[in-house]
PDB file of N, CA and C in Angstrom:
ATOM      1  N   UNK A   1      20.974  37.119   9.954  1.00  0.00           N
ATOM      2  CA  UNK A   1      20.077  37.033   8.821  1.00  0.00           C
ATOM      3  C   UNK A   1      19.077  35.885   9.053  1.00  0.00           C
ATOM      4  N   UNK A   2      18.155  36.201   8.624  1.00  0.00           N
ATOM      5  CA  UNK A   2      16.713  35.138   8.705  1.00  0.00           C
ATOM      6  C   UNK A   2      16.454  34.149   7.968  1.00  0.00           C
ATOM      7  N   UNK A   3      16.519  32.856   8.120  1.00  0.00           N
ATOM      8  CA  UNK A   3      16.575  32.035   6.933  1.00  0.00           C
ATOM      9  C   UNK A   3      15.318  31.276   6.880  1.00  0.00           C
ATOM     10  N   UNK A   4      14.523  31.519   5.738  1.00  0.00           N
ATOM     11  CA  UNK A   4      13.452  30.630   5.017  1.00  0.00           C
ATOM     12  C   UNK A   4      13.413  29.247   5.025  1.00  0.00           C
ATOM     13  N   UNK A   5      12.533  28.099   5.273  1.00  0.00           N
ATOM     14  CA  UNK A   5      12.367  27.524   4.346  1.00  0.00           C
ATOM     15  C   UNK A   5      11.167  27.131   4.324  1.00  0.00           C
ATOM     16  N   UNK A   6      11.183  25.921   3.324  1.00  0.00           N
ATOM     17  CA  UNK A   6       9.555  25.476   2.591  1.00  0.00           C
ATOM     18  C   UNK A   6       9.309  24.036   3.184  1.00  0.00           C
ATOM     19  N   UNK A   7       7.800  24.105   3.653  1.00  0.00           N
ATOM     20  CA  UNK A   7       7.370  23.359   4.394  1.00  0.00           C
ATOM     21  C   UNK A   7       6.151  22.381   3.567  1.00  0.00           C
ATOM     22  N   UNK A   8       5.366  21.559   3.969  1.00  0.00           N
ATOM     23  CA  UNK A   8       4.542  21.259   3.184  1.00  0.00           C
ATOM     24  C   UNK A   8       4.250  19.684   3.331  1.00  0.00           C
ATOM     25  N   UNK A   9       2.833  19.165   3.083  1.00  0.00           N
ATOM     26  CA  UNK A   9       3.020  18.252   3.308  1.00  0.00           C
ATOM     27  C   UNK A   9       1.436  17.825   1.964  1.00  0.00           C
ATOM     28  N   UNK A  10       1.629  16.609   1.239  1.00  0.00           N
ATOM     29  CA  UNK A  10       0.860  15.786   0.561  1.00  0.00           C
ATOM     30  C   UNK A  10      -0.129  15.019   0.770  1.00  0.00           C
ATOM     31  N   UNK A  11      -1.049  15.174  -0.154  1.00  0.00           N
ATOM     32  CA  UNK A  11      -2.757  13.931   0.492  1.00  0.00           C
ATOM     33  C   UNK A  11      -3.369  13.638  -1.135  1.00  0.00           C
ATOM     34  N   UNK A  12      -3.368  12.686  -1.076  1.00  0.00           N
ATOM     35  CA  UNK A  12      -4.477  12.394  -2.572  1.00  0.00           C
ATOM     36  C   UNK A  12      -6.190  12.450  -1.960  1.00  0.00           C
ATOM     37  N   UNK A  13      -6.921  13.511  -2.487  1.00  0.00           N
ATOM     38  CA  UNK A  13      -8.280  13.430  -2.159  1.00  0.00           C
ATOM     39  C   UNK A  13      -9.432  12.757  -2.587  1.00  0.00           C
ATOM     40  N   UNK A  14     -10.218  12.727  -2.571  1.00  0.00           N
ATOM     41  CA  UNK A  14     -11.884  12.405  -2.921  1.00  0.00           C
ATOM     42  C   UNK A  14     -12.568  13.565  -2.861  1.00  0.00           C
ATOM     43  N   UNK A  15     -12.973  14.200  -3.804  1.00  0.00           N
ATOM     44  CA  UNK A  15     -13.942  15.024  -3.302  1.00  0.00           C
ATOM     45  C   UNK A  15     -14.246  15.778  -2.161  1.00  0.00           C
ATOM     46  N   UNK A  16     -12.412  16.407  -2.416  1.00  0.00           N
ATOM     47  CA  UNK A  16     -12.825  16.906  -0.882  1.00  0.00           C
ATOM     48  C   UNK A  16     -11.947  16.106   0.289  1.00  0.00           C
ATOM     49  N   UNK A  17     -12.263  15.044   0.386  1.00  0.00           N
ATOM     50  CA  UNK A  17     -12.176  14.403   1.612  1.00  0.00           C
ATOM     51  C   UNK A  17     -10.735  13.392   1.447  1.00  0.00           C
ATOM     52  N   UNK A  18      -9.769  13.969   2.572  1.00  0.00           N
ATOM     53  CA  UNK A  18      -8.483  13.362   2.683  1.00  0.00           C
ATOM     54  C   UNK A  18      -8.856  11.904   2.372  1.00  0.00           C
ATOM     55  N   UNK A  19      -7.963  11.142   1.329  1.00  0.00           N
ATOM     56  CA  UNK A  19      -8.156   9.506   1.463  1.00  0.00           C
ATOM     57  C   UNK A  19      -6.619   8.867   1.843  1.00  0.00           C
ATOM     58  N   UNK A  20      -5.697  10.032   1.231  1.00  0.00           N
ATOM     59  CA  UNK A  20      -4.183   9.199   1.825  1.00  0.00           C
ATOM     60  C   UNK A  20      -3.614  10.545   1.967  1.00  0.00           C
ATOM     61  N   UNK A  21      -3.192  10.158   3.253  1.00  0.00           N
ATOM     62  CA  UNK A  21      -1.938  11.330   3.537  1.00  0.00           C
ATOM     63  C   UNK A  21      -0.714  10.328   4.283  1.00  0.00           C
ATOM     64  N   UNK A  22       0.347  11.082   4.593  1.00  0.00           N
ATOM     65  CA  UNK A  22       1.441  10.645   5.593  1.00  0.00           C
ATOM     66  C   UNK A  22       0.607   9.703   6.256  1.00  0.00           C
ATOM     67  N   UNK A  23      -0.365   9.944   7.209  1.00  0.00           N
ATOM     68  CA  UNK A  23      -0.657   8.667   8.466  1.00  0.00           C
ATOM     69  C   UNK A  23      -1.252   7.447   7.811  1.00  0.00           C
ATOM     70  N   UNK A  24      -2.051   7.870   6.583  1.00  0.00           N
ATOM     71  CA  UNK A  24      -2.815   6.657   6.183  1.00  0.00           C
ATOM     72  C   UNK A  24      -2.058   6.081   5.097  1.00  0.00           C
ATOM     73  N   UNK A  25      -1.005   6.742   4.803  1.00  0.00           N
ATOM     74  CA  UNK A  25       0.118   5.702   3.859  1.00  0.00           C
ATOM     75  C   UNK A  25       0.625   4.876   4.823  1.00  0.00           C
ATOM     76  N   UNK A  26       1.179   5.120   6.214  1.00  0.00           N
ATOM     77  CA  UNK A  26       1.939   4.667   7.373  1.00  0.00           C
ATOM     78  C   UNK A  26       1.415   3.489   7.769  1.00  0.00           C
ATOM     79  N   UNK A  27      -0.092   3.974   7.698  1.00  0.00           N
ATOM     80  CA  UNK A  27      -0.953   2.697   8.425  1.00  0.00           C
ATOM     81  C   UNK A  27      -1.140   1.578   7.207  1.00  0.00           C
ATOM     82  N   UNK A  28      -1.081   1.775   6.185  1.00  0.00           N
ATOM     83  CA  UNK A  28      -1.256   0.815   5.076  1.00  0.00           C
ATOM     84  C   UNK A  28      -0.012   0.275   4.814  1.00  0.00           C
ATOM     85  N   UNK A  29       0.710   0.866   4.795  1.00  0.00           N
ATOM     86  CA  UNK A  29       1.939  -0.138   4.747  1.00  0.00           C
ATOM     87  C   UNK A  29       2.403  -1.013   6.002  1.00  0.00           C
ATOM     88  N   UNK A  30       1.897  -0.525   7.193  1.00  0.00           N
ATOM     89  CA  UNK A  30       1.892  -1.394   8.116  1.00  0.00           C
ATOM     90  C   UNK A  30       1.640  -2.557   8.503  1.00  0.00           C
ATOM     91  N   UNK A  31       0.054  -2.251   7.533  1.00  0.00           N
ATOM     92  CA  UNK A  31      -1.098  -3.302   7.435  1.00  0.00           C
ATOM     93  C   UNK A  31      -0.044  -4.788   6.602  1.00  0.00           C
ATOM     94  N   UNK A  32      -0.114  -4.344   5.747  1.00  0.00           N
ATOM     95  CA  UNK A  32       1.312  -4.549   4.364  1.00  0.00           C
ATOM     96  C   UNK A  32       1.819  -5.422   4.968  1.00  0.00           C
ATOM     97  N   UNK A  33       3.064  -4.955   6.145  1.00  0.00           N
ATOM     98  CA  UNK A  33       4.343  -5.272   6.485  1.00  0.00           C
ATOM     99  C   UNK A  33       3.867  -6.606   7.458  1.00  0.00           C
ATOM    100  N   UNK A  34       3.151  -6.537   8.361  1.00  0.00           N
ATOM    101  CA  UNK A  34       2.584  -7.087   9.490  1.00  0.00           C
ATOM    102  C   UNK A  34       1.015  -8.178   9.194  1.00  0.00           C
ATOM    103  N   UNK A  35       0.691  -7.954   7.768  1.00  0.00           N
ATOM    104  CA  UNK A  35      -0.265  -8.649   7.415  1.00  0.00           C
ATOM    105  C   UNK A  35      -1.465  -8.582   8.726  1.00  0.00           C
ATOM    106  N   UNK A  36      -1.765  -7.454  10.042  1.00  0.00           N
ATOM    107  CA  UNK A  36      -2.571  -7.581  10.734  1.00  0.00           C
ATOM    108  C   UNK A  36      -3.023  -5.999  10.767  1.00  0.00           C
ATOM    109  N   UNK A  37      -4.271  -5.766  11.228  1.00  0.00           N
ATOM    110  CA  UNK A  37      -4.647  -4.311  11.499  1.00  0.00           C
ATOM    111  C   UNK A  37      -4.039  -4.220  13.056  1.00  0.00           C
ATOM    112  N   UNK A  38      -4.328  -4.968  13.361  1.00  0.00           N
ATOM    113  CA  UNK A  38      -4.642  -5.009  15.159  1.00  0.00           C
ATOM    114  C   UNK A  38      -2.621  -4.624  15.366  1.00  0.00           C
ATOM    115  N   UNK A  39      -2.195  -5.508  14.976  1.00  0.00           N
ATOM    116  CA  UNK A  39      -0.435  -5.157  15.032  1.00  0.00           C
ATOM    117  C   UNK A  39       0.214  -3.914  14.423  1.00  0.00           C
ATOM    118  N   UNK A  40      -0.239  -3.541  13.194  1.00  0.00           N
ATOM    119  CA  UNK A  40      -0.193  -2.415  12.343  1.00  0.00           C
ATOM    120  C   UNK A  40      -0.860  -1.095  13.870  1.00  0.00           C
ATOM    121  N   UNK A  41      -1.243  -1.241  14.245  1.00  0.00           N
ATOM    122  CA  UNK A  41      -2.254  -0.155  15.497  1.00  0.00           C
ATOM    123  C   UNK A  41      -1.227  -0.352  16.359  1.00  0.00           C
ATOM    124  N   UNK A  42      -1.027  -1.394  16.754  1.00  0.00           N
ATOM    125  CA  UNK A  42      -0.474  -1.193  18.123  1.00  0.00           C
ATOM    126  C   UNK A  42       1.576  -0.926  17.851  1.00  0.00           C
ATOM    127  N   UNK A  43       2.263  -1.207  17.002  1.00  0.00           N
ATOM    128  CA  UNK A  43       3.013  -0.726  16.476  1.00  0.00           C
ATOM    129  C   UNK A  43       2.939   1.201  15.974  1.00  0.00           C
ATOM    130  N   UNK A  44       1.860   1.433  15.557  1.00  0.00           N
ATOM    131  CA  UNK A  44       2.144   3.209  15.229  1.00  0.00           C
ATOM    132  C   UNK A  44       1.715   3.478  16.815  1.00  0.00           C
ATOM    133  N   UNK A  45       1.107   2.838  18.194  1.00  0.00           N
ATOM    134  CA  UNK A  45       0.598   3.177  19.018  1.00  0.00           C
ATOM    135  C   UNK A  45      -0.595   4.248  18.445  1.00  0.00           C
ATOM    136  N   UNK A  46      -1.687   3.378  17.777  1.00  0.00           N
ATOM    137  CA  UNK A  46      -2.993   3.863  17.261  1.00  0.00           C
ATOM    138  C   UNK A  46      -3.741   2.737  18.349  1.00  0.00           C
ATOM    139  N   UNK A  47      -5.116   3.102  18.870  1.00  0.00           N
ATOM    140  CA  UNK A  47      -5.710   2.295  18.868  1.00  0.00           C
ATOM    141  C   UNK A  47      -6.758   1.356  18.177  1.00  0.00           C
ATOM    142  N   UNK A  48      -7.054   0.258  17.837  1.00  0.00           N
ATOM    143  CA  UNK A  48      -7.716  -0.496  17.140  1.00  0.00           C
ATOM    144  C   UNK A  48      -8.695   0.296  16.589  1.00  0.00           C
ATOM    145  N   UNK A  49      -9.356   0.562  16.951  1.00  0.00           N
ATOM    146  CA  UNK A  49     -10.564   1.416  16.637  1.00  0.00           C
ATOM    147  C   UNK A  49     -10.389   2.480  16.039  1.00  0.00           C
ATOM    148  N   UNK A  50      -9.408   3.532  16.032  1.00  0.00           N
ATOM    149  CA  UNK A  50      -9.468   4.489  14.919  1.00  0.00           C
ATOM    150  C   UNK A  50      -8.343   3.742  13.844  1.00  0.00           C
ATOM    151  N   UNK A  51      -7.733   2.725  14.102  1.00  0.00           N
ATOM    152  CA  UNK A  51      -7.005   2.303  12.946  1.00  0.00           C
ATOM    153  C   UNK A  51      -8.132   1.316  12.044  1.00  0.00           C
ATOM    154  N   UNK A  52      -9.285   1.405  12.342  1.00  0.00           N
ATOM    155  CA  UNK A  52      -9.448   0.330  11.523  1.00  0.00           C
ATOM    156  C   UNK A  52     -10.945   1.527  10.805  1.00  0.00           C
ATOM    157  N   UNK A  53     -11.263   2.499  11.851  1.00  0.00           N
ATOM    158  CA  UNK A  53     -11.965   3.039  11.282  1.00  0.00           C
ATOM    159  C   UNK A  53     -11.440   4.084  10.141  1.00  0.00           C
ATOM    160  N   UNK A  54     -10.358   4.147  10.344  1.00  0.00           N
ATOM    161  CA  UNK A  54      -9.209   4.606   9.012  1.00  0.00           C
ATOM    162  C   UNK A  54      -9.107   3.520   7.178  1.00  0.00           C
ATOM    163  N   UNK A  55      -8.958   2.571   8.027  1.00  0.00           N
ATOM    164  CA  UNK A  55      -9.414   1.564   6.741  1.00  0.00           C
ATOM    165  C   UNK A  55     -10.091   1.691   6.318  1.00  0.00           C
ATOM    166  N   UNK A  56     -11.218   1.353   7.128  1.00  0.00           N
ATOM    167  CA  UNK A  56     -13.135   1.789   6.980  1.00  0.00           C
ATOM    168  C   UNK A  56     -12.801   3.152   5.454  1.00  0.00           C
ATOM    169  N   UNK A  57     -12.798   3.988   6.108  1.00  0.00           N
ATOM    170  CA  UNK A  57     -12.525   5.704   5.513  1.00  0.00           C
ATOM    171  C   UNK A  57     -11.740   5.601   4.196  1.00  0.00           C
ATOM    172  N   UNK A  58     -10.422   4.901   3.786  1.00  0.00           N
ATOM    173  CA  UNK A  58     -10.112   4.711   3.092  1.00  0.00           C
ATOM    174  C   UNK A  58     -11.120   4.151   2.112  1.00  0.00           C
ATOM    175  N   UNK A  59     -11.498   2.569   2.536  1.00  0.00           N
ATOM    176  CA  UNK A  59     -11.857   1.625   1.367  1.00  0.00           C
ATOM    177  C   UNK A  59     -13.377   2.132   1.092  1.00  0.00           C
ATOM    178  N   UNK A  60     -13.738   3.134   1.932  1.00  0.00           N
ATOM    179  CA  UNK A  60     -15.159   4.000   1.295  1.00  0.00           C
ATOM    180  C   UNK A  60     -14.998   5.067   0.151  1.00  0.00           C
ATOM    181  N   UNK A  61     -14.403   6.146   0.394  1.00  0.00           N
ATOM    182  CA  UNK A  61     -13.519   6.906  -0.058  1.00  0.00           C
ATOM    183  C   UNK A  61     -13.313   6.746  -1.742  1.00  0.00           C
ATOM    184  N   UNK A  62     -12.171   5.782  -1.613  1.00  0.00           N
ATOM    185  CA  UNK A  62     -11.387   4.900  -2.698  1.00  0.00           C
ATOM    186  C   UNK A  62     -12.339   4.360  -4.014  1.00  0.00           C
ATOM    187  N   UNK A  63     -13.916   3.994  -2.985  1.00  0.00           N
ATOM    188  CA  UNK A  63     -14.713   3.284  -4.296  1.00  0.00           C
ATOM    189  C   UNK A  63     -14.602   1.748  -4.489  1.00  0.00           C
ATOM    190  N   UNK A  64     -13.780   1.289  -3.845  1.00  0.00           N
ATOM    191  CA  UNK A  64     -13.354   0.075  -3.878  1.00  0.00           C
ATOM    192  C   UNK A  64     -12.141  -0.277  -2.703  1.00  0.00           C
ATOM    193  N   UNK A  65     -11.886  -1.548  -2.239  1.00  0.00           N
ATOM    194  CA  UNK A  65     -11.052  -2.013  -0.962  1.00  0.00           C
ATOM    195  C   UNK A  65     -10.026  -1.702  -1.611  1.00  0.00           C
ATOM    196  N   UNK A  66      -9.050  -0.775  -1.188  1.00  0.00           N
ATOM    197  CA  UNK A  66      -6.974  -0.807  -0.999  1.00  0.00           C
ATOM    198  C   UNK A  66      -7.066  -2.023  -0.046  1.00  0.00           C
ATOM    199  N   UNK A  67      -7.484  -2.377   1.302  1.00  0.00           N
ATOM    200  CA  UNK A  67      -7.342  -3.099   2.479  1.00  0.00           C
ATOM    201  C   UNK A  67      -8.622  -4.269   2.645  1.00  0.00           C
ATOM    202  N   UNK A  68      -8.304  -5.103   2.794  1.00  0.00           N
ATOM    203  CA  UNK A  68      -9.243  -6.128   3.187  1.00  0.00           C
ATOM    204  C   UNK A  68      -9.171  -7.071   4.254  1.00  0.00           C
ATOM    205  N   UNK A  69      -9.681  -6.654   5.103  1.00  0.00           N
ATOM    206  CA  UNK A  69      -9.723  -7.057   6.536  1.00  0.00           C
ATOM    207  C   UNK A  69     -10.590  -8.104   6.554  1.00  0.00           C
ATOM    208  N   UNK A  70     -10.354  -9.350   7.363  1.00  0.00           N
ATOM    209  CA  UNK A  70     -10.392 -10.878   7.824  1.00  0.00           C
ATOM    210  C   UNK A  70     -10.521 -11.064   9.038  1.00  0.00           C
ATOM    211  N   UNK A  71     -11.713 -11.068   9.441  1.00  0.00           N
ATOM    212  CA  UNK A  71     -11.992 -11.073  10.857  1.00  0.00           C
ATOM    213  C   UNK A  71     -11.028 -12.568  11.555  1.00  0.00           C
ATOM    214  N   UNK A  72     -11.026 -12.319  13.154  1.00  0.00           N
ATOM    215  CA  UNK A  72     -10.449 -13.519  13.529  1.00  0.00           C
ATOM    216  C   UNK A  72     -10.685 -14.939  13.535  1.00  0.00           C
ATOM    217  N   UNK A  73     -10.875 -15.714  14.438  1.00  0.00           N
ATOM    218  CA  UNK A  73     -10.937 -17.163  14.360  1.00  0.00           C
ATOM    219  C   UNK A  73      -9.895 -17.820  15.463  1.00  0.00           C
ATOM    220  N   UNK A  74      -9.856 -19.137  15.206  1.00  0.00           N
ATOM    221  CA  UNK A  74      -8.894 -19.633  16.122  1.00  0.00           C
ATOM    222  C   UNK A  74      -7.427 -19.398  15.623  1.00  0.00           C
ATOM    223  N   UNK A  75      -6.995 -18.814  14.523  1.00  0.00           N
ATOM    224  CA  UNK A  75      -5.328 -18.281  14.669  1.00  0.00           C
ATOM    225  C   UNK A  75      -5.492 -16.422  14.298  1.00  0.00           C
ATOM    226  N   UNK A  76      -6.671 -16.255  14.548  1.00  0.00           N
ATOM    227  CA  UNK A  76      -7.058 -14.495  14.739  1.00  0.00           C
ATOM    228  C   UNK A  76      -6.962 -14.008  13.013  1.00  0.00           C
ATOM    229  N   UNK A  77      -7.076 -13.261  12.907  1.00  0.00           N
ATOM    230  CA  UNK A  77      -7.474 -12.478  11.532  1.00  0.00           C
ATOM    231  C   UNK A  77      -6.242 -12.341  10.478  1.00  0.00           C
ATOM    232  N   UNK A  78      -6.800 -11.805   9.233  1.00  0.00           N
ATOM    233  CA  UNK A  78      -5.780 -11.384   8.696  1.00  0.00           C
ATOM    234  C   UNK A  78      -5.660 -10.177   7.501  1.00  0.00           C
ATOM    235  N   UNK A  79      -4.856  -9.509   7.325  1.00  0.00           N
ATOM    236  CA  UNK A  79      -5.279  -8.425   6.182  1.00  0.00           C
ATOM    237  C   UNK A  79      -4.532  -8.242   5.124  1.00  0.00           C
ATOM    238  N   UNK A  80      -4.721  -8.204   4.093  1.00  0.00           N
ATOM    239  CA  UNK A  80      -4.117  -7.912   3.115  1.00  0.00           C
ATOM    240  C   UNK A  80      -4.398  -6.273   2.168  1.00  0.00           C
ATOM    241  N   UNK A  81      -3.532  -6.184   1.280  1.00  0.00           N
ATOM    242  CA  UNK A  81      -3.951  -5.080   0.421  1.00  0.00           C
ATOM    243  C   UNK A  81      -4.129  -5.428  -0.721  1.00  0.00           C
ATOM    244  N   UNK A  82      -4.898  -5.223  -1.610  1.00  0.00           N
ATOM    245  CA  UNK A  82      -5.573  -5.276  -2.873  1.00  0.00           C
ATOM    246  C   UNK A  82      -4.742  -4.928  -3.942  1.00  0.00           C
ATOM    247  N   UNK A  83      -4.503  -5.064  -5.112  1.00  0.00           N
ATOM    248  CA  UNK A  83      -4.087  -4.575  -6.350  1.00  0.00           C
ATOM    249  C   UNK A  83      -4.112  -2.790  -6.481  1.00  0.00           C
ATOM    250  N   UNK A  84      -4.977  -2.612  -6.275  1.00  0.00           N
ATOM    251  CA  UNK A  84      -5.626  -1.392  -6.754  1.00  0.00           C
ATOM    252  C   UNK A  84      -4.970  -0.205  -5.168  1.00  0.00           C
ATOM    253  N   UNK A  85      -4.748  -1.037  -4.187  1.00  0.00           N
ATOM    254  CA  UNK A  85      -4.640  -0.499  -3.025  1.00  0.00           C
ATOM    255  C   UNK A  85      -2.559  -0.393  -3.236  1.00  0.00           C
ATOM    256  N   UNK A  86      -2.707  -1.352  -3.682  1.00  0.00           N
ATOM    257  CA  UNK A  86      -0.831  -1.516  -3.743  1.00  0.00           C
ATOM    258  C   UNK A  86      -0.826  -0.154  -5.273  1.00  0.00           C
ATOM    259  N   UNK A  87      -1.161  -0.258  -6.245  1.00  0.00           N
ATOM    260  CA  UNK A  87      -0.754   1.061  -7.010  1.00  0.00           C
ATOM    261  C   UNK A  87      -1.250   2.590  -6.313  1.00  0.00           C
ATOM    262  N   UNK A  88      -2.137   2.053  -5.899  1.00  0.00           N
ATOM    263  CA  UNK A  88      -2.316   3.775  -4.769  1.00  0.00           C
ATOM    264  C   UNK A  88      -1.281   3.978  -3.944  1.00  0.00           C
ATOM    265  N   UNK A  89      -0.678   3.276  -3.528  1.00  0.00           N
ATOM    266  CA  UNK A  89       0.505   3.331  -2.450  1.00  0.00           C
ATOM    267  C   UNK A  89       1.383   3.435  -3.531  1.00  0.00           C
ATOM    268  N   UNK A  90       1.563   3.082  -4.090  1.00  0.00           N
ATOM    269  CA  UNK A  90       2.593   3.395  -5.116  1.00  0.00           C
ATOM    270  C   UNK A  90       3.244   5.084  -5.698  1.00  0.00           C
ATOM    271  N   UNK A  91       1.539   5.255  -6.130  1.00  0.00           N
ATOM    272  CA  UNK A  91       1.239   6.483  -6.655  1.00  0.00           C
ATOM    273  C   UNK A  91       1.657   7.550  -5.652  1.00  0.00           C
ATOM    274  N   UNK A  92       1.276   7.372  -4.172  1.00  0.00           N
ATOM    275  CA  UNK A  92       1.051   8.493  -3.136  1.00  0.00           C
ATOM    276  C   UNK A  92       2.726   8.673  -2.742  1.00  0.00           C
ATOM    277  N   UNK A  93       3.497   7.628  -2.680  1.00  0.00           N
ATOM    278  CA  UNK A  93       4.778   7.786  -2.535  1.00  0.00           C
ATOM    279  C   UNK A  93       5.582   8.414  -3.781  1.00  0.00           C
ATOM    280  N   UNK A  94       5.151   7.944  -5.056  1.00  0.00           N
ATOM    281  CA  UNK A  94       5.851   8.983  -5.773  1.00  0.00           C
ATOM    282  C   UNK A  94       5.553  10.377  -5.836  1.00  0.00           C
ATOM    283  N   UNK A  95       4.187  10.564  -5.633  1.00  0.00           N
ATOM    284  CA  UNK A  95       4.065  12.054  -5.786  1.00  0.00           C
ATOM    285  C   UNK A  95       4.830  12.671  -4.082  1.00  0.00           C
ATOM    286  N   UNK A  96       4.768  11.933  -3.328  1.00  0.00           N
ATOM    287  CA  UNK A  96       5.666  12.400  -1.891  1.00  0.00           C
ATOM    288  C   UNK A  96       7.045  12.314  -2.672  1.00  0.00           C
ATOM    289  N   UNK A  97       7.898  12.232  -3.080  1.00  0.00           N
ATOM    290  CA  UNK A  97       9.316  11.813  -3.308  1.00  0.00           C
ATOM    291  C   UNK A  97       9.281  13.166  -4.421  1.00  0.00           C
ATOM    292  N   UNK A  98       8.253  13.451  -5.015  1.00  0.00           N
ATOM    293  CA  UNK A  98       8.475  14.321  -5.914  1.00  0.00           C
ATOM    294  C   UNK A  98       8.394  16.031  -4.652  1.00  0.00           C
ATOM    295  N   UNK A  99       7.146  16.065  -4.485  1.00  0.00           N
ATOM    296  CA  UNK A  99       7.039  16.822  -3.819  1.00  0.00           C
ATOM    297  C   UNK A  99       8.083  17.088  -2.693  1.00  0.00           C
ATOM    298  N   UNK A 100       8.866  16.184  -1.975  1.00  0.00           N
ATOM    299  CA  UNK A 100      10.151  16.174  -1.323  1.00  0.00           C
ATOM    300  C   UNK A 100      10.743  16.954  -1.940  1.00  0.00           C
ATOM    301  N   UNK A 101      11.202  16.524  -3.500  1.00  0.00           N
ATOM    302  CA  UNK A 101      12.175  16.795  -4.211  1.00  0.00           C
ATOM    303  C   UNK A 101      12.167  18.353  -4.162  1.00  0.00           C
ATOM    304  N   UNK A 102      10.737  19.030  -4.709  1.00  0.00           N
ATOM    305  CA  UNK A 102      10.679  20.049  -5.016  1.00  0.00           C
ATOM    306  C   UNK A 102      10.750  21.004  -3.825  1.00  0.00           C
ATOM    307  N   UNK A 103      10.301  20.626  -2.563  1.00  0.00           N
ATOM    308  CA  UNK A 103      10.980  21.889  -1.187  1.00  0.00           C
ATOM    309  C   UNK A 103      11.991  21.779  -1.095  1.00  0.00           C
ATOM    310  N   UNK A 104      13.012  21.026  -1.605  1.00  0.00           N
ATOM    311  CA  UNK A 104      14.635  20.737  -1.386  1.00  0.00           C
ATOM    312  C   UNK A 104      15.086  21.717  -2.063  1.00  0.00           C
ATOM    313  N   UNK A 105      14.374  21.858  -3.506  1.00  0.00           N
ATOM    314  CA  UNK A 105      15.192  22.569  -4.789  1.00  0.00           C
ATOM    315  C   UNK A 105      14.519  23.929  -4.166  1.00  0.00           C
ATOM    316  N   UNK A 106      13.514  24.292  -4.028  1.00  0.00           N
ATOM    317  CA  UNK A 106      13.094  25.824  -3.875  1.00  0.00           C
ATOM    318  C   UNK A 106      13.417  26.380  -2.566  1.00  0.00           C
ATOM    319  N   UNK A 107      14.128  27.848  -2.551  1.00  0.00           N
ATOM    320  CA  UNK A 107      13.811  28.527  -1.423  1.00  0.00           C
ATOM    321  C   UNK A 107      13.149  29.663  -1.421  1.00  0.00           C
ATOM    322  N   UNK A 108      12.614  30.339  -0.474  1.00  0.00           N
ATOM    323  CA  UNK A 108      11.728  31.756  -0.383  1.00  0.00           C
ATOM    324  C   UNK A 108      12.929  32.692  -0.994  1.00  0.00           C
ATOM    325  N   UNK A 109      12.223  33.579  -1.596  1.00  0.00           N
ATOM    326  CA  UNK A 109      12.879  34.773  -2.127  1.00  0.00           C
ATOM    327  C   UNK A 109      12.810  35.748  -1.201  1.00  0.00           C
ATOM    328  N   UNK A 110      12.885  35.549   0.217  1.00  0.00           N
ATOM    329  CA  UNK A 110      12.560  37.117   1.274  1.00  0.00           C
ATOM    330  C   UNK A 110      13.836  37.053   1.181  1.00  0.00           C
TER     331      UNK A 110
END
């Protein structure tokens, strides 16, 4: 017998245009965890440049900075996340935990 199941995966948009999914929750909490972009990149093995042009994308997107990037200096840069960036992360994980919830509970009727 053939067994079903339900697949699926979550993004909060803009108009259209992905602003958080799985990778860019990953990379923001990275940012988060590691207080650096450059470490946050090289930890998911992203390179600098599309991880930061991901930020970029986000904090355009958004209307306002989730991420605020600090260029270097003599002890190198630093990043933080914003108020507004920490309840978006908030938000995107509960609706993931929900949406989890709900392919767990449903199966295909074939």
């Amino acid at each position: 017998m053939t067994h079903f199941d339900l697949k699926g995966r979550i993004w909060i948009s803009v108009d259209g245009e992905p602003l958080l999914g799985a990778g860019k929750n990953e990379l923001v909490c990275k940012v988060k965890e590691l207080k650096s972009l450059r470490k946050a990149a090289a930890e998911m093995k992203m390179s600098y440049r599309k991880a930061w042009y991901s930020i970029d994308q986000i904090n355009k997107l958004a209307g306002q900075p989730i991420v605020l990037l600090q260029r270097g200096g003599k002890n190198g840069g630093e990043a933080s996340i914003t108020e507004f960036g920490e309840k978006l992360l908030e938000q995107y994980q509960q609706l993931q935990a929900q949406f989890n919830d709900f392919l767990k509970n449903h199966k295909p009727v074939v």
